[in-house]
Protein backbone atom coordinates (compact mmCIF):
# COMPACT_ATOMS: atom_id res chain seq x y z
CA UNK A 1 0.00 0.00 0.00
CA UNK A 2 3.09 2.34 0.03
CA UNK A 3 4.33 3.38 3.08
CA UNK A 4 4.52 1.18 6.23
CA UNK A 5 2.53 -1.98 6.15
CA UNK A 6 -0.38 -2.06 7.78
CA UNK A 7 -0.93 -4.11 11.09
CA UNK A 8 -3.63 -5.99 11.70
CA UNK A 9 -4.23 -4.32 14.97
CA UNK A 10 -4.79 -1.26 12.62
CA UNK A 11 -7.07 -3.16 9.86
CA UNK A 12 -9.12 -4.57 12.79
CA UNK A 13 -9.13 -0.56 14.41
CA UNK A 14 -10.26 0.79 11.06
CA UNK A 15 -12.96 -1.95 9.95
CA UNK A 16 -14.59 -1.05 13.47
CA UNK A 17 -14.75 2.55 13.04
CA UNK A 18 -15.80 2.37 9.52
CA UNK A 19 -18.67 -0.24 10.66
CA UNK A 20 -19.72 2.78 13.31
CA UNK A 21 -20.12 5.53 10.55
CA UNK A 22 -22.99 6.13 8.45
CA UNK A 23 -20.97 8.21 6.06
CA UNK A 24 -17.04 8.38 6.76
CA UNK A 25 -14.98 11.07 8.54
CA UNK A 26 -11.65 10.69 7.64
CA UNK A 27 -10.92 13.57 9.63
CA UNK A 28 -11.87 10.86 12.18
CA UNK A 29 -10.54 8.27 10.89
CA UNK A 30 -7.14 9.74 10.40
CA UNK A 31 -7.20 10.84 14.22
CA UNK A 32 -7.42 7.76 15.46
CA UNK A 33 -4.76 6.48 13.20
CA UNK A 34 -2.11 9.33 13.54
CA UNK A 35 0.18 7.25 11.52
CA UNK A 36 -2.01 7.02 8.28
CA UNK A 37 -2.94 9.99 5.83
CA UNK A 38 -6.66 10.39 4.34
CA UNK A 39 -5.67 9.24 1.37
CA UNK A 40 -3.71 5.81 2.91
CA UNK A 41 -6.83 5.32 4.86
CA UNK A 42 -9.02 5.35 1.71
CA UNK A 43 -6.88 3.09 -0.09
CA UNK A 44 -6.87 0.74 2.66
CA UNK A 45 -10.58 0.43 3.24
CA UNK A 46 -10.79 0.35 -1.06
CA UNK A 47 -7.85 -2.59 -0.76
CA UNK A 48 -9.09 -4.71 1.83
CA UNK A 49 -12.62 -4.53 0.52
CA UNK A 50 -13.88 -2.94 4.23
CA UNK A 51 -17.59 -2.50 3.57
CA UNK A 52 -19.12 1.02 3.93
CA UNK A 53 -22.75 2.39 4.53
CA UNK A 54 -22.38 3.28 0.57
CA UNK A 55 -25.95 4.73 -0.10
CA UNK A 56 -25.47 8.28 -2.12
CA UNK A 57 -27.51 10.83 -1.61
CA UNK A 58 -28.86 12.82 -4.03
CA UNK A 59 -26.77 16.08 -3.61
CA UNK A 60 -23.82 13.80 -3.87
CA UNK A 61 -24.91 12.72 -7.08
CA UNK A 62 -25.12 15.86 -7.92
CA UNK A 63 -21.66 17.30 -7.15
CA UNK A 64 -20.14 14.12 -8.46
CA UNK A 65 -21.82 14.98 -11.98
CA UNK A 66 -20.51 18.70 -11.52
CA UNK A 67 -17.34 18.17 -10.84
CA UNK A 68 -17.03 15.58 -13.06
CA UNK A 69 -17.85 18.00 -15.83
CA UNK A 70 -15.47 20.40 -14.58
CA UNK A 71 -12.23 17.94 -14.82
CA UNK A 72 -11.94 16.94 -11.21
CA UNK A 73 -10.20 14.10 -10.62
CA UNK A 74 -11.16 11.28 -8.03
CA UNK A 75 -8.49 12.17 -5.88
CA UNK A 76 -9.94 15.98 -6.32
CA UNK A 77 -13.60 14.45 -5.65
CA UNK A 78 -12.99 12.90 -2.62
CA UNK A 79 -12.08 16.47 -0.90
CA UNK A 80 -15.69 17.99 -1.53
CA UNK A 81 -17.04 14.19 -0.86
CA UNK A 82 -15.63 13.65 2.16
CA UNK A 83 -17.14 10.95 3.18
CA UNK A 84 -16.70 8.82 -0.07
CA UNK A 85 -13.40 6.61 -0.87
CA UNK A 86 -11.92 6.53 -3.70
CA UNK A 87 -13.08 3.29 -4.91
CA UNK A 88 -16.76 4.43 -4.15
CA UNK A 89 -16.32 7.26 -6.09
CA UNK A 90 -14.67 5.19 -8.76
CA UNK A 91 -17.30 2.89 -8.59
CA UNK A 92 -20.23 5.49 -8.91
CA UNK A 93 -18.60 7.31 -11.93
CA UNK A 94 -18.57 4.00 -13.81
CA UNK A 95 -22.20 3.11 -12.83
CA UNK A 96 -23.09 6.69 -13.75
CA UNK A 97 -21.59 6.46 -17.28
CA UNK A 98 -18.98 9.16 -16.03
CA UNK A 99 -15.91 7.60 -16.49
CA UNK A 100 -13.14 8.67 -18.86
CA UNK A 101 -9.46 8.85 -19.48
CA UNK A 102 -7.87 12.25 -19.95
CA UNK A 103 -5.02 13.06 -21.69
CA UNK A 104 -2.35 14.73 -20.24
CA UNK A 105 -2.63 18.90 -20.59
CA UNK A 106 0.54 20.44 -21.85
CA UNK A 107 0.52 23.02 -18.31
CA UNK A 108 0.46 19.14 -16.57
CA UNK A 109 3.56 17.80 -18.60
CA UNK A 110 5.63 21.16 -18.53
CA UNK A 111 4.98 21.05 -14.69
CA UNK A 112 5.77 17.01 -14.11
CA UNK A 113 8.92 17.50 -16.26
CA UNK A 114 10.12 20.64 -13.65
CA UNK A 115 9.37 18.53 -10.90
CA UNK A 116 9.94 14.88 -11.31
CA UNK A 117 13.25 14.90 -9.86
CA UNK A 118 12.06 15.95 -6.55
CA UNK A 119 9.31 13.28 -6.63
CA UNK A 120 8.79 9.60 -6.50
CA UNK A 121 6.20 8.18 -9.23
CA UNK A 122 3.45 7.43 -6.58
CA UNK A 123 3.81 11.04 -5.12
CA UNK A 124 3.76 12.62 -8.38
CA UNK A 125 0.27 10.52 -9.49
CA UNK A 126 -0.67 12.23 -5.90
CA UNK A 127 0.35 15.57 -7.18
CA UNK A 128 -1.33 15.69 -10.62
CA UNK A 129 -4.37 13.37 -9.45
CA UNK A 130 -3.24 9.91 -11.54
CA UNK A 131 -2.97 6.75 -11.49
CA UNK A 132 0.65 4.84 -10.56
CA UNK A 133 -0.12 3.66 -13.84
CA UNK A 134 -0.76 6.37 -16.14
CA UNK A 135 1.86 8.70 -13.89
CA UNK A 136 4.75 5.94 -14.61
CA UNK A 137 3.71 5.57 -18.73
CA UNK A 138 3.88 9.30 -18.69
CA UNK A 139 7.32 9.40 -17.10
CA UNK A 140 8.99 6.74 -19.09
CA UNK A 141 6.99 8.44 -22.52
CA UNK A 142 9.43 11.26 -21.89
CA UNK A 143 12.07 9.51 -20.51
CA UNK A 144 12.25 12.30 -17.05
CA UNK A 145 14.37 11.46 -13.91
CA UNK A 146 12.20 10.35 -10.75
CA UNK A 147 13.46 11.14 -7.30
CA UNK A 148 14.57 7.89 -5.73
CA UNK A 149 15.03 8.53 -2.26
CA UNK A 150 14.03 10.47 0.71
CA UNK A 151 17.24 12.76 0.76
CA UNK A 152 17.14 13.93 -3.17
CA UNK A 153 13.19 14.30 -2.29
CA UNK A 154 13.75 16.63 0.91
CA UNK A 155 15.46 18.74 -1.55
CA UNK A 156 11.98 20.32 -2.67
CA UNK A 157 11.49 22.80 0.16
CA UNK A 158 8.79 25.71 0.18
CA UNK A 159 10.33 28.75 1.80
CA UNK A 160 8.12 30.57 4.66
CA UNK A 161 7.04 33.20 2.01
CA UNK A 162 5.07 30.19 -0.28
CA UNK A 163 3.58 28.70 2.55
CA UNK A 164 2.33 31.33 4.12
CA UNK A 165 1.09 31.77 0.11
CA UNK A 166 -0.46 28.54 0.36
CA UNK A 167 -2.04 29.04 4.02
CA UNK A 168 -3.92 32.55 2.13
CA UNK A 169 -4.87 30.32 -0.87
CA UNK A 170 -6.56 28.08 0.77
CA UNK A 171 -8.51 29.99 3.14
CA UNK A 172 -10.14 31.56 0.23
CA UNK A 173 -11.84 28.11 -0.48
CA UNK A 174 -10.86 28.74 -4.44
CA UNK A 175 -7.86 26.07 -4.32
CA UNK A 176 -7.83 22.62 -3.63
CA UNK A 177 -5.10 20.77 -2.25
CA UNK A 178 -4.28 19.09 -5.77
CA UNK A 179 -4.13 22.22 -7.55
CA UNK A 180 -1.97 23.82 -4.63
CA UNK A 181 -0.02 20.80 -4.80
CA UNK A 182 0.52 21.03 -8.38
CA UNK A 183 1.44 25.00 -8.70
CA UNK A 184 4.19 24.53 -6.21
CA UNK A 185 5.51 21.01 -6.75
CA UNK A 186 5.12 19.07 -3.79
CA UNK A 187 2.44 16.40 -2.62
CA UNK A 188 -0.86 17.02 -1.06
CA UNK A 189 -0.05 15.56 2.13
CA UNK A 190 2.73 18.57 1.97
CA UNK A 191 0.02 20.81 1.25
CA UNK A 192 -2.59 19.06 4.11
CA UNK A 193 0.17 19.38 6.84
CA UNK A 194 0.76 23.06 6.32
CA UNK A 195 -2.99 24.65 5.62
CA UNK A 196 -3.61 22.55 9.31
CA UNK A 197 -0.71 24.02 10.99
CA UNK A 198 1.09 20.89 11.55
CA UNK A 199 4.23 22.04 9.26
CA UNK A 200 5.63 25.23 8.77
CA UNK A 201 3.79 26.14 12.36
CA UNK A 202 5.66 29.79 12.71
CA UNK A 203 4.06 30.61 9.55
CA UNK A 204 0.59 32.74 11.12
């Protein structure tokens, strides 16, 4: 699942929390599991085939068609869904006759090709809102160097100025963290830990 494997103590944790919800929290989720990100915990219940109260409202329906027809990506659907995984928004897209397979936009090439150094190919598909998959064909397409390890990654840091940026972006409810992530080159996660204070935490 990328990452540290997860313990069973934490699978069992999870499927019992996820049993107790009528629509998930992952703000919840990812509380109780301090060690696992949003989108770890989605992939985990999606992986492991955790059931889910999975009825969809109508309103969701609704902003899953929306967005849909504005470009969003799953991984850009599951922050104004936030109680849908992304295999049950993958899932409904299909059902709904909404699935599709973009091609890359020049601005997203340009971008990945100043960046991919920095990255590894699982946090650049988290950047840009891909697949493993269609992030790695991309990458070996034009042949671009891929960060390999966590020193040449650390490398990539914002300075105080472009987080604080990204703090005032954010507020303004206009940016996602994908888009964020993708102006300034780092991961969402990057982007999660600093609009919630828990990076960069002189930065007001």
């Amino acid at each position: 699942m990328g990452g540290k494997p997860w313990t069973n103590r934490e699978i069992c944790k999870l499927r019992r929390l996820v049993s107790e919800m009528q629509i998930l929290d992952f703000d919840v989720l990812a509380e109780a599991l301090p060690r696992r990100t949003k989108v770890a915990i989605s992939q985990a219940i999606t992986r492991k085939g955790i059931p889910t109260k999975n009825n969809w409202t109508y309103e969701e329906e609704k902003v899953l068609k929306q967005t849909f027809k504005e470009g969003y990506s799953i991984y850009q659907q599951m922050e104004v869904l936030p109680g849908r995984t992304y295999g049950a928004i993958r899932c409904k897209r299909k059902h709904l006759g909404l699935m599709t397979y973009d091609r890359w936009s020049e601005h997203d090439i340009e971008t990945l090709k100043q960046i991919s150094k920095w990255h590894s190919v699982q946090e650049l598909a988290d950047i840009f809102g891909r697949s493993y998959l269609g992030t790695y064909q991309i990458i070996r397409r034009y042949n671009l160097p891929v960060g390999r390890d966590r020193q040449n990654r650390d490398k990539r840091k914002l300075t105080d100025f472009q987080a604080k940026e990204i703090k005032i972006k954010y507020k303004t409810g206009k940016h996602s963290f994908s888009s964020l992530a993708r102006e300034y080159g780092v991961t969402r996660s990057t982007i999660g830990r600093i609009t919630t204070g828990e990076g960069y935490r002189d930065i007001k």
